[in-house]
N, C-alpha and C. Protein backbone atom coordinates (compact mmCIF):
# COMPACT_ATOMS: atom_id res chain seq x y z
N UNK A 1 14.17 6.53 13.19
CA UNK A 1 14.27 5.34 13.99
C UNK A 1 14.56 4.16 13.07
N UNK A 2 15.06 3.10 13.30
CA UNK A 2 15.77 2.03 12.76
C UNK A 2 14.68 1.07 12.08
N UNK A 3 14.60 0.46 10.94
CA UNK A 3 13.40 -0.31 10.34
C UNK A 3 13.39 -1.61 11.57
N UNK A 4 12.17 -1.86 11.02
CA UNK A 4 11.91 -3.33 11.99
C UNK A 4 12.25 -4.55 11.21
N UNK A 5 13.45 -4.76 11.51
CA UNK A 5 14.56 -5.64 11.24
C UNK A 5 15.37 -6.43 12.18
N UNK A 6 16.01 -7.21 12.19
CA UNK A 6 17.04 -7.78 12.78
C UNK A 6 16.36 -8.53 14.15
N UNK A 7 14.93 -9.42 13.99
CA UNK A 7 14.25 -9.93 15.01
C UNK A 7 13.59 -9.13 16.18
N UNK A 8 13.74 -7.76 15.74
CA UNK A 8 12.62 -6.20 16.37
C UNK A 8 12.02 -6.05 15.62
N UNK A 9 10.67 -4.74 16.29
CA UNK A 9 10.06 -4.45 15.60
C UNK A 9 9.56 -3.15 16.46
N UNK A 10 10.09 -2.11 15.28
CA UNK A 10 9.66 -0.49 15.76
C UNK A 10 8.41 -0.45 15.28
N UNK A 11 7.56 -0.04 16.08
CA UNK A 11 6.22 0.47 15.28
C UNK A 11 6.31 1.48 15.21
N UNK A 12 5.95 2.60 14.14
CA UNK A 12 5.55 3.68 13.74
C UNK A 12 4.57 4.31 14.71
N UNK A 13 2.99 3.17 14.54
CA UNK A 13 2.34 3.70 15.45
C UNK A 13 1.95 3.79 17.10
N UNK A 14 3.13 2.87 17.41
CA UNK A 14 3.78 2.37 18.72
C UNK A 14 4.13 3.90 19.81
N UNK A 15 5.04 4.21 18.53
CA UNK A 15 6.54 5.05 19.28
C UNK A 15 5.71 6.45 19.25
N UNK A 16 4.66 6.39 18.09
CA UNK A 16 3.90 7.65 18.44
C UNK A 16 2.95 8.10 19.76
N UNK A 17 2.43 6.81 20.20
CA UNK A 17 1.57 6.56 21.10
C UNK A 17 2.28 6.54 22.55
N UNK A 18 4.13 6.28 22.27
CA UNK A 18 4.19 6.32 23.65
C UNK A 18 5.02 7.83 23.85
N UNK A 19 5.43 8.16 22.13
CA UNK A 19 6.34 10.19 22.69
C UNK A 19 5.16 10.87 22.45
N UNK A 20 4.52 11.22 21.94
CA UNK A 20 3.54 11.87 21.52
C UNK A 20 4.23 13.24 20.98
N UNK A 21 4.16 14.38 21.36
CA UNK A 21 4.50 15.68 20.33
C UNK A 21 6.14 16.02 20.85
N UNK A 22 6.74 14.87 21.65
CA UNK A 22 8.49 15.26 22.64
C UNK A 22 9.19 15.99 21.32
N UNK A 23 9.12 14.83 20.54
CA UNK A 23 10.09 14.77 19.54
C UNK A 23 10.02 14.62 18.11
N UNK A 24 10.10 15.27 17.13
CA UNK A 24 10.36 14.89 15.54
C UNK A 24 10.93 13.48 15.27
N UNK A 25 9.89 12.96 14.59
CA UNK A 25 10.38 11.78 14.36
C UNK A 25 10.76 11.21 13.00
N UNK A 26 11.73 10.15 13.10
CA UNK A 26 12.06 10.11 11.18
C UNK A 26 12.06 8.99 10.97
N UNK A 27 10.47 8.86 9.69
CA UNK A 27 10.03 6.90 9.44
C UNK A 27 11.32 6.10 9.67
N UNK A 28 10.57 5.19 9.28
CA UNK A 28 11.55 3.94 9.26
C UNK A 28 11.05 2.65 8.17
N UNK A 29 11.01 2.94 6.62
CA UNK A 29 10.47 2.08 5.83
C UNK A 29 11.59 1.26 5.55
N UNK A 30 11.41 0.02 5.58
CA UNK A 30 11.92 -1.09 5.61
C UNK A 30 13.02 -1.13 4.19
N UNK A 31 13.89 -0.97 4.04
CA UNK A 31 14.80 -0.92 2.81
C UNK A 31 14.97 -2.28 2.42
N UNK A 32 14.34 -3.04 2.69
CA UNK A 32 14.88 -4.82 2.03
C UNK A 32 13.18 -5.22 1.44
N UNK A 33 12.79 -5.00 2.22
CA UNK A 33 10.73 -5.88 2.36
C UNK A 33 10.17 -4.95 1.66
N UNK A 34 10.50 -3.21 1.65
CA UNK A 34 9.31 -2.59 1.07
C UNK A 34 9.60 -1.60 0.30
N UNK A 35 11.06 -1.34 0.36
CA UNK A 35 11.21 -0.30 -0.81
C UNK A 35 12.18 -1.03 -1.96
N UNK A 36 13.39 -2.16 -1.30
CA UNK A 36 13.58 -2.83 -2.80
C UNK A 36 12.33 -4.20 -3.64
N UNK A 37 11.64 -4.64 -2.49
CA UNK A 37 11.41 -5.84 -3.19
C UNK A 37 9.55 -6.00 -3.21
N UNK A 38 9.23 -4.86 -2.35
CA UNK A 38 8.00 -4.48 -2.37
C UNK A 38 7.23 -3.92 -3.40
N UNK A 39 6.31 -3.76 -4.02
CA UNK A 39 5.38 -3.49 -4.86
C UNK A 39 4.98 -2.19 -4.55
N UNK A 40 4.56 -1.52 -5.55
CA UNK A 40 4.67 0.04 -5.87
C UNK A 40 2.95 0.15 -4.78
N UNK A 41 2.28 -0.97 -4.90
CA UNK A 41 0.68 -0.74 -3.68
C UNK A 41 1.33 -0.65 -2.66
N UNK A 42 2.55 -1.38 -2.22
CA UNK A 42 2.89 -2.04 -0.54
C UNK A 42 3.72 -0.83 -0.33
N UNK A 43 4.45 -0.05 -0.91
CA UNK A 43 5.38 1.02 -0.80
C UNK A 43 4.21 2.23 -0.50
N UNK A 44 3.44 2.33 -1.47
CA UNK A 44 2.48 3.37 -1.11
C UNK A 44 1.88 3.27 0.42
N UNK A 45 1.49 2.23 0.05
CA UNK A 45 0.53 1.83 1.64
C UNK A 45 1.24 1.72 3.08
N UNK A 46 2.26 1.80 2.94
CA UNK A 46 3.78 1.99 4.05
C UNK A 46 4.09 3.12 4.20
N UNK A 47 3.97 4.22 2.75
CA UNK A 47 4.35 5.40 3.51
C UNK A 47 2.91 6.49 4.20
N UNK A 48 2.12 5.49 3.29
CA UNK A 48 1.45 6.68 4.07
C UNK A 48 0.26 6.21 5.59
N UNK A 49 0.88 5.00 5.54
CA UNK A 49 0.45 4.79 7.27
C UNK A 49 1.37 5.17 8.13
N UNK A 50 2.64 5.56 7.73
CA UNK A 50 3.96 5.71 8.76
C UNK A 50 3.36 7.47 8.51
N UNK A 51 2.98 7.76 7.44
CA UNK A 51 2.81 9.59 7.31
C UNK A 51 1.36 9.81 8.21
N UNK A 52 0.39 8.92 8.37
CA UNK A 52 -0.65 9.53 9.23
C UNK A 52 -0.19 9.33 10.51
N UNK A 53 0.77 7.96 11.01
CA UNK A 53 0.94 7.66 12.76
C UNK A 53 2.13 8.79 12.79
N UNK A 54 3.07 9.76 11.89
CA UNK A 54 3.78 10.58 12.03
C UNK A 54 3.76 11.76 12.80
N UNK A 55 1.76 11.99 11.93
CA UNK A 55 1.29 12.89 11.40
C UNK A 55 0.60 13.64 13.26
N UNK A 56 0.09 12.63 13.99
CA UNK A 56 -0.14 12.95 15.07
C UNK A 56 0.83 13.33 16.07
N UNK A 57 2.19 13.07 15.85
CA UNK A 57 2.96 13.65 16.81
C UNK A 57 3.13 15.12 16.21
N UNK A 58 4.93 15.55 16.68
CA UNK A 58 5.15 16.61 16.73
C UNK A 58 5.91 17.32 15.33
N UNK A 59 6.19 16.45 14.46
CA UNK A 59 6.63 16.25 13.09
C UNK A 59 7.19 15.18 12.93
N UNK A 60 7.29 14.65 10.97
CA UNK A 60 7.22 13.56 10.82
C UNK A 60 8.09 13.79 9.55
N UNK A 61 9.27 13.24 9.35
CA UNK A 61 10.12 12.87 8.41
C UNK A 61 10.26 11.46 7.66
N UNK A 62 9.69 11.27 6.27
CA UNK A 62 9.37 9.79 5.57
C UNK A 62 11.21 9.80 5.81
N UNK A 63 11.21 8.16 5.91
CA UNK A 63 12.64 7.87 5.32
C UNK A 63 12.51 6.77 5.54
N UNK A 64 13.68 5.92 5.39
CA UNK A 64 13.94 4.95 5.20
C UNK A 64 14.40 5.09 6.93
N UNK A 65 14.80 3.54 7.63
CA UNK A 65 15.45 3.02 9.05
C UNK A 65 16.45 2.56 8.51
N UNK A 66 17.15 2.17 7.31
CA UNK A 66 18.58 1.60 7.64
C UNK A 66 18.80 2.18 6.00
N UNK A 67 20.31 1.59 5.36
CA UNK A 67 20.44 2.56 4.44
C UNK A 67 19.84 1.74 3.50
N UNK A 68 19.48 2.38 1.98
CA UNK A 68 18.87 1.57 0.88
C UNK A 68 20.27 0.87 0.65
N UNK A 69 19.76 -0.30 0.11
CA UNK A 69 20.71 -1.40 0.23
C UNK A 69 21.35 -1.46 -1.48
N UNK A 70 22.36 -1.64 -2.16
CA UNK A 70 23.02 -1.42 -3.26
C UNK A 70 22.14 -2.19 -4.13
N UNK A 71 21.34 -3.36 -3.93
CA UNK A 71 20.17 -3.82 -4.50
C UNK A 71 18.96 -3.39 -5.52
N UNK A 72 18.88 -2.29 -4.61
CA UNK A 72 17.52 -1.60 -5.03
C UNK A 72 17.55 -0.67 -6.06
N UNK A 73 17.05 -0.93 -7.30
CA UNK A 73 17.03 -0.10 -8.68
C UNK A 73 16.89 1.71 -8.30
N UNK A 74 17.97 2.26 -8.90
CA UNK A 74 17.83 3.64 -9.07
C UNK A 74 16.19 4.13 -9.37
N UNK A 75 15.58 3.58 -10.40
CA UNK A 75 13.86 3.55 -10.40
C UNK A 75 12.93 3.56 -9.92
N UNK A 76 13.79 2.52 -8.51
CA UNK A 76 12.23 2.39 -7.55
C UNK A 76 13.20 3.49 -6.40
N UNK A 77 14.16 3.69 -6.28
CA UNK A 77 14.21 5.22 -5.55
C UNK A 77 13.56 6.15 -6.08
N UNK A 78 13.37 6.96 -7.25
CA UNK A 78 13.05 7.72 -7.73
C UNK A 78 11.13 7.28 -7.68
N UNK A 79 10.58 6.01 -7.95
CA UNK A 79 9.83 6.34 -7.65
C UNK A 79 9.10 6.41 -5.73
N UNK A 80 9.85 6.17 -4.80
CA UNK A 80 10.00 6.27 -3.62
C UNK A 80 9.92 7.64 -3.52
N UNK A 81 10.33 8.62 -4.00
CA UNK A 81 10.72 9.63 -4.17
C UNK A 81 9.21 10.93 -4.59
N UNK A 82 8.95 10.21 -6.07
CA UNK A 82 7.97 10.60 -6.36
C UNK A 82 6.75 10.43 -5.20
N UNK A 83 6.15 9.35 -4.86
CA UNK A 83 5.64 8.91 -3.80
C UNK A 83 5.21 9.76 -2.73
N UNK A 84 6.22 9.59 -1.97
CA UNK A 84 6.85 10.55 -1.02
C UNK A 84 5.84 11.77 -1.37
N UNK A 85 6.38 12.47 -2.17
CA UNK A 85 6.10 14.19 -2.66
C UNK A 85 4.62 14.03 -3.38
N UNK A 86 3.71 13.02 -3.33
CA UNK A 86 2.58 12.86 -3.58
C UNK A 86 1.92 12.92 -2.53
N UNK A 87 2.45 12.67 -1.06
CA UNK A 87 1.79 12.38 0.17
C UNK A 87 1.88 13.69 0.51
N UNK A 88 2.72 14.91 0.22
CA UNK A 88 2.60 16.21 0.99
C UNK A 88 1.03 16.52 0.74
């Protein structure tokens, strides 16, 4: 689902509360606010509240809602990455 951007706002734990197990769902971490310019606490703490409100539906895919933006250091993908594969 699309980050909460552009004067919306998807909630994670919104969209879980209103599909419940319909559908696989795939995060939506903010590619401007929290994975380029966000802090390695605020990145953590984003994925893994989007991985527990995921976690109650029917499956839950971390990702990003729009694409990483040409901005954002190869580094903090990789550690996005790492991250990620710490929460399994």
């Amino acid at each position: 689902m699309e980050a909460s951007m552009k004067h919306y706002v998807n909630d994670i734990d919104q969209v879980v509360d209103r599909i419940g197990d319909r559908v696989t769902l795939l995060g939506n971490i903010d590619p401007l606010r929290v994975l380029q310019d966000g802090s390695d606490d605020e990145l953590r703490a984003e994925m893994k509240r989007q991985v527990a409100a995921g976690s109650r539906g029917r499956g839950f895919l971390l990702g990003t809602g729009s694409p990483v933006t040409p901005a954002t250091p190869l580094a903090r993908v990789q550690r996005y990455l790492e991250l990620g594969r710490s929460l399994n």
